[in-house]
Protein backbone atom coordinates (compact mmCIF):
# COMPACT_ATOMS: atom_id res chain seq x y z
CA UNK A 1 0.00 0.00 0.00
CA UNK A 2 1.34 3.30 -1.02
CA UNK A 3 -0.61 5.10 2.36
CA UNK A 4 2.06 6.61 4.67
CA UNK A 5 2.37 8.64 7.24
CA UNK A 6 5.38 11.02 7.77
CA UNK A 7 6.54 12.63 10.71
CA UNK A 8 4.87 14.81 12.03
CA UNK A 9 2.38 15.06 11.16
CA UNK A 10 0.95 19.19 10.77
CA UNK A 11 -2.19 19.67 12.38
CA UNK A 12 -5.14 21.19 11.28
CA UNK A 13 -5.60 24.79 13.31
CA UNK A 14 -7.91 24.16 16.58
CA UNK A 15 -8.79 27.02 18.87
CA UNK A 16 -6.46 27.20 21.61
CA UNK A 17 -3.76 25.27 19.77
CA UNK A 18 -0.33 26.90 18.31
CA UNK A 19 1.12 25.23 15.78
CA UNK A 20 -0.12 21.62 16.29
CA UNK A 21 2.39 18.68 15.68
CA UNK A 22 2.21 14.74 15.99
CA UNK A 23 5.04 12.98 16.07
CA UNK A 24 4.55 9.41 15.51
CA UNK A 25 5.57 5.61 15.75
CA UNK A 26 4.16 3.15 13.31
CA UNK A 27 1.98 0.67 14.92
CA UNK A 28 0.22 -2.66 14.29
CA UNK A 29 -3.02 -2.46 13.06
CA UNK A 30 -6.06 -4.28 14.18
CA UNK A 31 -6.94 -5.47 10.99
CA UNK A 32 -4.49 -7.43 8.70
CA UNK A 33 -5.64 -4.88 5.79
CA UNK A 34 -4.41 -2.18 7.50
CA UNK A 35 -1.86 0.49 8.43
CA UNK A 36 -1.48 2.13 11.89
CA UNK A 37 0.29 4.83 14.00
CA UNK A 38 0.28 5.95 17.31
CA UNK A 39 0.97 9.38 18.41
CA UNK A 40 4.21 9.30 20.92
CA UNK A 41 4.86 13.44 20.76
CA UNK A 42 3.13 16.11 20.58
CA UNK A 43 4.61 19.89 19.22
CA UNK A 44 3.32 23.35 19.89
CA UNK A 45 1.09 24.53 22.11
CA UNK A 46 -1.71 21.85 22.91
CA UNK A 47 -2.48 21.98 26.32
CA UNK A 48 -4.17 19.24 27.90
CA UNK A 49 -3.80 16.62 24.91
CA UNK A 50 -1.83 13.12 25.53
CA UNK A 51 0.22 11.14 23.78
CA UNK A 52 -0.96 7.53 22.94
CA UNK A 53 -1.06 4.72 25.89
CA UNK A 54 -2.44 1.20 25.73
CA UNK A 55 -5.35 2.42 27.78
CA UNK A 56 -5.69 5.76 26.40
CA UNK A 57 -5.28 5.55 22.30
CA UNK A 58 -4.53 7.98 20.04
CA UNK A 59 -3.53 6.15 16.72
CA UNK A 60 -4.65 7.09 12.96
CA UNK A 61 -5.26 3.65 10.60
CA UNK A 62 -5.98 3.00 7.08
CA UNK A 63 -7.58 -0.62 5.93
CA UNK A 64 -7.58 -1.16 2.24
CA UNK A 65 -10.67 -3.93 1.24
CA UNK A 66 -9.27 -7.19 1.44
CA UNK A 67 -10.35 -7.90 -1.59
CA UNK A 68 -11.02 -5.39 -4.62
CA UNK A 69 -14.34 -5.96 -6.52
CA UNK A 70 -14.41 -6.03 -9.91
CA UNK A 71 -16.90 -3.97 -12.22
CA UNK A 72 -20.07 -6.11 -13.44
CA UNK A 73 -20.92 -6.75 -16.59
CA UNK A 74 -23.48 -4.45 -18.24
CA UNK A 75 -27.06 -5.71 -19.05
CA UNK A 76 -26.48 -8.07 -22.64
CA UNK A 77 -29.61 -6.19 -24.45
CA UNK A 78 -29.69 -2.47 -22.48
CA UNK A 79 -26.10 -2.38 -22.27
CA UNK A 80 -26.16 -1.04 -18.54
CA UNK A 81 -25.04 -2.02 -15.10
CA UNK A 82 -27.12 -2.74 -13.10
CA UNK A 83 -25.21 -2.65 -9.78
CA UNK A 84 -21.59 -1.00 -9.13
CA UNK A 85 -20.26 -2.76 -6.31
CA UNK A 86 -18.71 -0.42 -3.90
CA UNK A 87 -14.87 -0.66 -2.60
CA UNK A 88 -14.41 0.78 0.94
CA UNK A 89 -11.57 2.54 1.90
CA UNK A 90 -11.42 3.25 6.03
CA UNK A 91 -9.79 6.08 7.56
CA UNK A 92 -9.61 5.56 11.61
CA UNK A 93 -8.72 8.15 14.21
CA UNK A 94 -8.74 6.78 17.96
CA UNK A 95 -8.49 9.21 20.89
CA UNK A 96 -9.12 8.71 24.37
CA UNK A 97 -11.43 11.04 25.87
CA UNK A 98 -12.34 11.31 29.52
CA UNK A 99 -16.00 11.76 29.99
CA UNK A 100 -15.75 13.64 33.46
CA UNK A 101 -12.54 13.77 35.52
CA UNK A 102 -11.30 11.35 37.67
CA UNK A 103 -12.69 8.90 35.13
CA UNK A 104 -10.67 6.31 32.81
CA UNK A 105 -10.62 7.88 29.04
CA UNK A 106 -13.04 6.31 26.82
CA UNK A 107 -12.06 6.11 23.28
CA UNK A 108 -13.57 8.68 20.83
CA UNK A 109 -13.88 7.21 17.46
CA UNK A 110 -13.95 9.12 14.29
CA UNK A 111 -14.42 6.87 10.69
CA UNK A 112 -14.16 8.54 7.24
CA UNK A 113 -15.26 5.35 5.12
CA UNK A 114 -14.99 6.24 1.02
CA UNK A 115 -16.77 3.81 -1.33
CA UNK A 116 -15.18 3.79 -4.69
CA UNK A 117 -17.62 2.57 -7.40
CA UNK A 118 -15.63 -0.40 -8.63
CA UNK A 119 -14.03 -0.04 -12.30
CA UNK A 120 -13.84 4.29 -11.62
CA UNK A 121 -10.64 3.84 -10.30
CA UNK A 122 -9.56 3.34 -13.86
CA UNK A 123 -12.29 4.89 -16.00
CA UNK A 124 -12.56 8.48 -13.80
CA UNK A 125 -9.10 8.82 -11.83
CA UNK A 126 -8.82 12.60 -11.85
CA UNK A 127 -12.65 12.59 -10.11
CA UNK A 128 -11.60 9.97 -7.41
CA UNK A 129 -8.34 12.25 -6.95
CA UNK A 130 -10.87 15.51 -6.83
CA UNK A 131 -12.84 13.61 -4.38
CA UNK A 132 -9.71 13.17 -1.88
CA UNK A 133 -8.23 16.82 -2.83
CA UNK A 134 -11.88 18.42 -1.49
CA UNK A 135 -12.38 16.23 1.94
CA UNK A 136 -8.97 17.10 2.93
CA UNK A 137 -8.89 20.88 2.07
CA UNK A 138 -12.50 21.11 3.39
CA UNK A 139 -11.79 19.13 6.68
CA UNK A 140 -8.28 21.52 7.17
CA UNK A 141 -10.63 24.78 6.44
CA UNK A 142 -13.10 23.75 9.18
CA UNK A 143 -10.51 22.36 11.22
CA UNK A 144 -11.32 24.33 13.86
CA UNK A 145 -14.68 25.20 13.82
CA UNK A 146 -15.44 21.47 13.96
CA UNK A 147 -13.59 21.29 16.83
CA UNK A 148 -15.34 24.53 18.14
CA UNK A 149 -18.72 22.80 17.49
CA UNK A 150 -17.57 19.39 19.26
CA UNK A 151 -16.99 21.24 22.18
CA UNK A 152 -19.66 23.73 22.35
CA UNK A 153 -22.45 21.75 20.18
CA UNK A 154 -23.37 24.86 18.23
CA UNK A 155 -22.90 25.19 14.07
């Protein structure tokens, strides 16, 4: 798999944070699909935040399917398909999160699943590629307003 992580990693800008860094290890991934790694540093100012622990995770993991599906065949008379079958791709970020102090973290869990339509991958590259290029300059524009909403629950 060509996914890698290098690092650090840059963060995303957060309210309260300067200049957010993640240094990190590579890890073992739950599934055999995958690719994992745990935060072991953190740079700038993020007050508060941990660094991964058995008990309290903070990892990042990418699972590929385990197996890719192929395109159907299109409908002999209509010439159509009827059914794409879908290939998941699974982003996973694991942080522990302690729900009121005093208390063991619990483990906040945030998924960004993308179903390919099987056969695009060749037939429509640059608008899988488009796909990727919007999530991640959306997600880094709202970077911190999502976290702003997490926290205070308004939009």
């Amino acid at each position: 798999m060509s996914i890698s992580i290098s690092s650090p990693v840059t963060g995303g800008a957060q309210t309260g944070f300067t200049s957010p860094t993640y240094t990190t290890a590579s890890d073992v991934a739950p599934d055999v699909n995958g690719k994992q790694w745990a935060v072991t540093a953190l740079g700038g100012t993020q007050t508060g935040v941990r660094v991964h622990t058995a008990s309290d995770p903070f990892t990042v993991t990418y699972v590929r399917p385990k197996v890719f599906k192929p395109v159907g065949k299109p409908h002999p008379v209509s010439g159509v398909l009827t059914s794409v079958p879908k290939n998941s791709h699974v982003i996973i970020v694991r942080k522990g999160a302690i729900p009121l102090a005093g208390q063991a973290p619990s483990t906040l869990l945030v998924r960004c699943n993308i179903e390919v339509p099987a056969g695009s991958d060749t037939a429509d590259a640059a608008n899988l590629r488009a796909a990727i290029s919007l999530l991640v300059g959306a997600l880094t524009q709202i970077s911190a307003g999502l976290g702003d909403t997490l926290v205070s629950g308004l939009s």
